[in-house]
N, C-alpha and C. Protein backbone atom coordinates (compact mmCIF):
# COMPACT_ATOMS: atom_id res chain seq x y z
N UNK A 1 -137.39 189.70 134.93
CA UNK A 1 -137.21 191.13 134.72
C UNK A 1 -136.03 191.61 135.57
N UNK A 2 -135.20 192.44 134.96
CA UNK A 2 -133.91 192.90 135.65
C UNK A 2 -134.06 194.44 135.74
N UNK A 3 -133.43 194.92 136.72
CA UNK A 3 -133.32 196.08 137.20
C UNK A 3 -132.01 196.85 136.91
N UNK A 4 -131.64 197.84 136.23
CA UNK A 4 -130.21 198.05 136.00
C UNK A 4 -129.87 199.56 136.98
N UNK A 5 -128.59 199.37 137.16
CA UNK A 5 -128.13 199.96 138.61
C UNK A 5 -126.78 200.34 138.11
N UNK A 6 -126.15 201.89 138.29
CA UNK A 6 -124.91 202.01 137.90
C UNK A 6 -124.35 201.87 139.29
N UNK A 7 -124.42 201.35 140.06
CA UNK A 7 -123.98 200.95 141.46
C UNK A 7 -124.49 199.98 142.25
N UNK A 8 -123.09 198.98 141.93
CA UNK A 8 -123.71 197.29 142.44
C UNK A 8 -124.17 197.36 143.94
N UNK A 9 -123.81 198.63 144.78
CA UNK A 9 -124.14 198.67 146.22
C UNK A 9 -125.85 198.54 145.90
N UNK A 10 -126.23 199.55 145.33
CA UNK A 10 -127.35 200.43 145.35
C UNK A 10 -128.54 198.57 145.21
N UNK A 11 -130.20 198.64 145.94
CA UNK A 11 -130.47 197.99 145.55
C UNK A 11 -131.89 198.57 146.21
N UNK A 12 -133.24 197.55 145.93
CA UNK A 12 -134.21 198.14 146.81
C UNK A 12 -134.20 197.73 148.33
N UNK A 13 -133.30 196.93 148.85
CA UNK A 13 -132.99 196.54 150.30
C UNK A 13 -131.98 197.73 150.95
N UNK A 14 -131.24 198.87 149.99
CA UNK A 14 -130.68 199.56 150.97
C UNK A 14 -130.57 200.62 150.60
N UNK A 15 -130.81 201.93 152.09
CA UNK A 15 -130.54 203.19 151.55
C UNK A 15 -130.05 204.03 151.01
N UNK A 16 -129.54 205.00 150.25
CA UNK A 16 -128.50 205.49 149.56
C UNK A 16 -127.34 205.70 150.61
N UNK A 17 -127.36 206.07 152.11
CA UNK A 17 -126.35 205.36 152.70
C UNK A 17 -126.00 204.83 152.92
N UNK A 18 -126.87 203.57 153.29
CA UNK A 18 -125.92 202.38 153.29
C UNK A 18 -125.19 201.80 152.49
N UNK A 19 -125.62 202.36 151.12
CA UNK A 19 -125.42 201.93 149.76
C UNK A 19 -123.77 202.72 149.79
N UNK A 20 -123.39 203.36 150.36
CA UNK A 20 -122.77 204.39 150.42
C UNK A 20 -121.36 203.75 151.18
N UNK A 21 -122.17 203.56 152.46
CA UNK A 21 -121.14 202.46 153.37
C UNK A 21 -120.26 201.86 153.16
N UNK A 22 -121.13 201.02 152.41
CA UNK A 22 -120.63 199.73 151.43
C UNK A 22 -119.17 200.10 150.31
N UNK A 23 -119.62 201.09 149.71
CA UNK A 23 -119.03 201.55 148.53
C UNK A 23 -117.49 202.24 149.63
N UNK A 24 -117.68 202.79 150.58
CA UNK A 24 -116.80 203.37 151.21
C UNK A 24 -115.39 201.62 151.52
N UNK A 25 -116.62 201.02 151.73
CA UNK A 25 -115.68 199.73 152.81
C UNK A 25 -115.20 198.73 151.45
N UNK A 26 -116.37 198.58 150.32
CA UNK A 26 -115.15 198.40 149.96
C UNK A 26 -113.97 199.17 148.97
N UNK A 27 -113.98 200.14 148.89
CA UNK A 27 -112.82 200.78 148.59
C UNK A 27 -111.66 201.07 149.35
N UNK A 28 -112.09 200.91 150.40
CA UNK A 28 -111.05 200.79 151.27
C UNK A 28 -110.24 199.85 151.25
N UNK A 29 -110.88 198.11 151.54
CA UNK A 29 -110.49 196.80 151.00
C UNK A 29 -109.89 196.76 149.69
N UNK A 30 -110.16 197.37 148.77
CA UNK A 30 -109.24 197.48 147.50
C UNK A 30 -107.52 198.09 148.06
N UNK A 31 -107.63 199.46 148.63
CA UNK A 31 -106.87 199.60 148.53
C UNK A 31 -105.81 199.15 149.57
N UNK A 32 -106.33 198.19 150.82
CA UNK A 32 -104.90 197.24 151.77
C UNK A 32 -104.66 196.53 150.68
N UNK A 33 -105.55 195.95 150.29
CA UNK A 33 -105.62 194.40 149.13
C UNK A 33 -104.08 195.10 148.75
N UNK A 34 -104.11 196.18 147.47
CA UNK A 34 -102.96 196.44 147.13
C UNK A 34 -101.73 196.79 147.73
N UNK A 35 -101.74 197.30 148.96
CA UNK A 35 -100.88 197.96 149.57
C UNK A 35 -100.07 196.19 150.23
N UNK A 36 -101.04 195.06 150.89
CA UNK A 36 -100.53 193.88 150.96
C UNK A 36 -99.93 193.51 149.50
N UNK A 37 -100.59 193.38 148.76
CA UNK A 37 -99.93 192.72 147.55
C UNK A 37 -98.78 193.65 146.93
N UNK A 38 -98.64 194.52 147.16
CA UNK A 38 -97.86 195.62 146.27
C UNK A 38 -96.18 195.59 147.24
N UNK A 39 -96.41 194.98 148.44
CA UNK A 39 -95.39 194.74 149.61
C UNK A 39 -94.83 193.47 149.51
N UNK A 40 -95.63 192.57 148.65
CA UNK A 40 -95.00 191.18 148.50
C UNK A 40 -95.27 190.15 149.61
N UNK A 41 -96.25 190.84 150.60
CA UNK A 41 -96.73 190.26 151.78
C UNK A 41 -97.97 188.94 151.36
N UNK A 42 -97.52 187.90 152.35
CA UNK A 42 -98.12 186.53 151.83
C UNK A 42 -99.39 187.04 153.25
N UNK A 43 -100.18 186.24 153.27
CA UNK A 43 -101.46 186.60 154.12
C UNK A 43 -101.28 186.60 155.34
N UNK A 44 -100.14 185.40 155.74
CA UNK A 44 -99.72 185.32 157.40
C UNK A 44 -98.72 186.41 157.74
N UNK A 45 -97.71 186.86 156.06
CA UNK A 45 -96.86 188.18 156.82
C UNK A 45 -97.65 189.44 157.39
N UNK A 46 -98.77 189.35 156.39
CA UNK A 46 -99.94 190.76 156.34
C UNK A 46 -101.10 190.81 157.87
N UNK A 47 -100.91 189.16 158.08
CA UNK A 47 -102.28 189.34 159.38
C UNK A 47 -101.04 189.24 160.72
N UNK A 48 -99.49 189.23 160.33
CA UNK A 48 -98.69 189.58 161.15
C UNK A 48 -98.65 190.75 162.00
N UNK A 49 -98.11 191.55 160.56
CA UNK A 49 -98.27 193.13 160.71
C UNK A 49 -99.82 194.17 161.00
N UNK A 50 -100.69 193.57 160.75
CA UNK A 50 -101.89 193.65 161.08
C UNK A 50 -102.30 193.18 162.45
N UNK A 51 -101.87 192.04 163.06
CA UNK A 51 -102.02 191.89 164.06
C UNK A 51 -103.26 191.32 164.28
N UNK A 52 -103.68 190.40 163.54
CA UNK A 52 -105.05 189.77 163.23
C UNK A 52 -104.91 188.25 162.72
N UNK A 53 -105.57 187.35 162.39
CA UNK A 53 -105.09 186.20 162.54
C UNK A 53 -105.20 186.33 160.59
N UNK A 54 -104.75 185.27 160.25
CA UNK A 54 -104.52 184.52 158.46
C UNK A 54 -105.58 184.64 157.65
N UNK A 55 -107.12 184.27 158.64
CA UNK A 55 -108.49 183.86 157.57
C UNK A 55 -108.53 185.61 157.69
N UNK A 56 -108.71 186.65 158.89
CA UNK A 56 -109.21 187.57 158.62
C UNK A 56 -108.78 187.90 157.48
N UNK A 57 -107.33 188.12 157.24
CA UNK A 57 -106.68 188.38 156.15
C UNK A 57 -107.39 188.27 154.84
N UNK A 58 -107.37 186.64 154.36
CA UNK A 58 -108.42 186.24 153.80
C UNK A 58 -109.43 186.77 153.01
N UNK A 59 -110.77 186.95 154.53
CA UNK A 59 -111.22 187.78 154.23
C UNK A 59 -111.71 189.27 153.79
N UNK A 60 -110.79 190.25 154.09
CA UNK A 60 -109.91 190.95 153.67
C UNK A 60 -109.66 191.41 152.05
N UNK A 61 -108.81 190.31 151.85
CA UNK A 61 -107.97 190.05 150.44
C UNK A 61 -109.19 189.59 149.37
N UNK A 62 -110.29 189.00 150.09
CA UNK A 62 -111.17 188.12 148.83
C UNK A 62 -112.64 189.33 149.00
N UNK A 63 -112.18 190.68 150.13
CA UNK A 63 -113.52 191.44 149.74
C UNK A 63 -114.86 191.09 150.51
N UNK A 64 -114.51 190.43 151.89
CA UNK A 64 -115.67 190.21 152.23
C UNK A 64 -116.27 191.47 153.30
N UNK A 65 -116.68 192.31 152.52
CA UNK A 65 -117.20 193.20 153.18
C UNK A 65 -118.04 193.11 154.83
N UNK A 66 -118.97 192.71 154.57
CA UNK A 66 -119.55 192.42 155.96
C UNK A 66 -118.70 192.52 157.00
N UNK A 67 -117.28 191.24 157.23
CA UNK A 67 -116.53 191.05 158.17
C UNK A 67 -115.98 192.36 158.86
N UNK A 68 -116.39 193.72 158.17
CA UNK A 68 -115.51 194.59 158.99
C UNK A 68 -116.42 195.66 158.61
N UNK A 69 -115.86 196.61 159.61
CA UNK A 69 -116.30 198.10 159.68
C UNK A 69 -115.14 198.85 159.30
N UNK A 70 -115.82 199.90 158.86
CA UNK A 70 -115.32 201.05 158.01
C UNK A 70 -113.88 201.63 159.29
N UNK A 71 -114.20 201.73 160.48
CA UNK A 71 -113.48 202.25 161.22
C UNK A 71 -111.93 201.15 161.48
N UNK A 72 -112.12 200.26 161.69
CA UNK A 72 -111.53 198.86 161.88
C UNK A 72 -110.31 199.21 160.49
N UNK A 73 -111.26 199.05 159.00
CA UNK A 73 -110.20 198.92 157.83
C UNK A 73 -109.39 200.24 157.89
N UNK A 74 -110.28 201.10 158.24
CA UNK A 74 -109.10 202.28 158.04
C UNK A 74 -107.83 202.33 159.24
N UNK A 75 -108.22 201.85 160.25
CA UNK A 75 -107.16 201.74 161.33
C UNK A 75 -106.34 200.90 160.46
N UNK A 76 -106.51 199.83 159.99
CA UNK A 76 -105.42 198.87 159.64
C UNK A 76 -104.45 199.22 158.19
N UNK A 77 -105.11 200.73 157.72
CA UNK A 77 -104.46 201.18 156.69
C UNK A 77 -103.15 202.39 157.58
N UNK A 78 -103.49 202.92 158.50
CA UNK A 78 -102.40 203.40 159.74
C UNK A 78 -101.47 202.58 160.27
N UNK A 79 -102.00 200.95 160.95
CA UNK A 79 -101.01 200.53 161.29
C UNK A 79 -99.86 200.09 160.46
N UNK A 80 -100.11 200.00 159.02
CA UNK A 80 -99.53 199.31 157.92
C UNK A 80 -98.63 200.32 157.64
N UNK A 81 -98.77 201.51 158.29
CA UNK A 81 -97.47 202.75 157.95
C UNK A 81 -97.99 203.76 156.78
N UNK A 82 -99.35 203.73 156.60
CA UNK A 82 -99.66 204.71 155.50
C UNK A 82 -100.94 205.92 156.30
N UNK A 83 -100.56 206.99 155.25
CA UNK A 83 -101.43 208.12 155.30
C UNK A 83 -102.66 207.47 154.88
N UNK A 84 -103.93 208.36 154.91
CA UNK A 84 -104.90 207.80 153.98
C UNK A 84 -105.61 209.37 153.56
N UNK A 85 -106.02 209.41 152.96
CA UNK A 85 -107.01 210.73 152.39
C UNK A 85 -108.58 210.15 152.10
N UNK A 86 -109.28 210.19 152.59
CA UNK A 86 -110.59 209.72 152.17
C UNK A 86 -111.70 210.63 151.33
N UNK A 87 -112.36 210.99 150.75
CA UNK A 87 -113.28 211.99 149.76
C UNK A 87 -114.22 211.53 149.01
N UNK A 88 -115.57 211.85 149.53
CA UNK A 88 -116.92 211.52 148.70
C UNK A 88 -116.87 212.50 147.77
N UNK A 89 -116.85 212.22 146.36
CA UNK A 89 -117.34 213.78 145.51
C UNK A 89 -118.70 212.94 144.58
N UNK A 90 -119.34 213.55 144.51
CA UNK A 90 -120.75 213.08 143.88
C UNK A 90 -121.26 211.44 144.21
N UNK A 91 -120.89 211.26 145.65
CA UNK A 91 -121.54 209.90 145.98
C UNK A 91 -120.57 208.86 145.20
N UNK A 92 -119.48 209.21 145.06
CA UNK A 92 -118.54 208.38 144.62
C UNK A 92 -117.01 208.46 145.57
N UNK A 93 -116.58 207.14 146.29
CA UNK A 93 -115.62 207.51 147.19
C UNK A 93 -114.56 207.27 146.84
N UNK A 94 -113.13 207.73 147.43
CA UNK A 94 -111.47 207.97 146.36
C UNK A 94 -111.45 207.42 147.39
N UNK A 95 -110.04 206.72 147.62
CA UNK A 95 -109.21 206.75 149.21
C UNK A 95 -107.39 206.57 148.31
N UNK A 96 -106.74 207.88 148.83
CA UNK A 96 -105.72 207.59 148.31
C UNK A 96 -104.15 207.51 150.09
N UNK A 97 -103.85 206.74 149.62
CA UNK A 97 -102.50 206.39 150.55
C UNK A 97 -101.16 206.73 150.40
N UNK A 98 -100.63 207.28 151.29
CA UNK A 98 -99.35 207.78 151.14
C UNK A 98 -98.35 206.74 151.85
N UNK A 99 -96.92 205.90 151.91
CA UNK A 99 -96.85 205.21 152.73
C UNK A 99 -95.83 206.81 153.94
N UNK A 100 -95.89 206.41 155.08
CA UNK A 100 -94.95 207.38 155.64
C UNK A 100 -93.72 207.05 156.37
N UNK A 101 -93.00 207.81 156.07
CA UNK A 101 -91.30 207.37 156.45
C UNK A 101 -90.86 206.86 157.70
């Protein structure tokens, strides 16, 4: 028997915030993912400029949520030279990036 869920966070192991968390961190991870890839940055240029070693990167790039906190990814969307805008609207989170001059 399957359970259907319009939110792969959401489950009976976690609360609608944590469920929330999740959804925050990884959207966040989506959007370095692109901001590395969209720069042409290979994983060692990216955990360069990041200042973190290759696997974090890695992990990172392949979405492994766990490895990080919400506070951590968003710092590393600052050091990378971008704005960020963050916004829950109906339990659904945006994060949009500006890079800055």
């Amino acid at each position: 028997m399957f359970t259907e869920v319009t939110n792969v966070w959401e489950s009976d192991r976690l609360s609608p915030e944590e469920a929330l968390t999740l959804q925050i961190k990884a959207q966040v991870m989506i959007e370095l993912r692109q901001i590395i890839f969209s720069n042409g940055w290979n994983q060692a240029e990216a955990a360069k400029r990041l200042g973190i070693t290759q696997p974090r990167v890695s992990y990172l790039v392949n979405g492994q949520v766990s490895k990080f906190t919400t506070d951590k990814l968003l710092g590393y969307i600052s050091k990378l030279g971008y704005d960020f805008s963050l916004n829950v609207t109906k339990g659904q989170p945006q994060i949009e990036t500006k890079q800055v001059a």
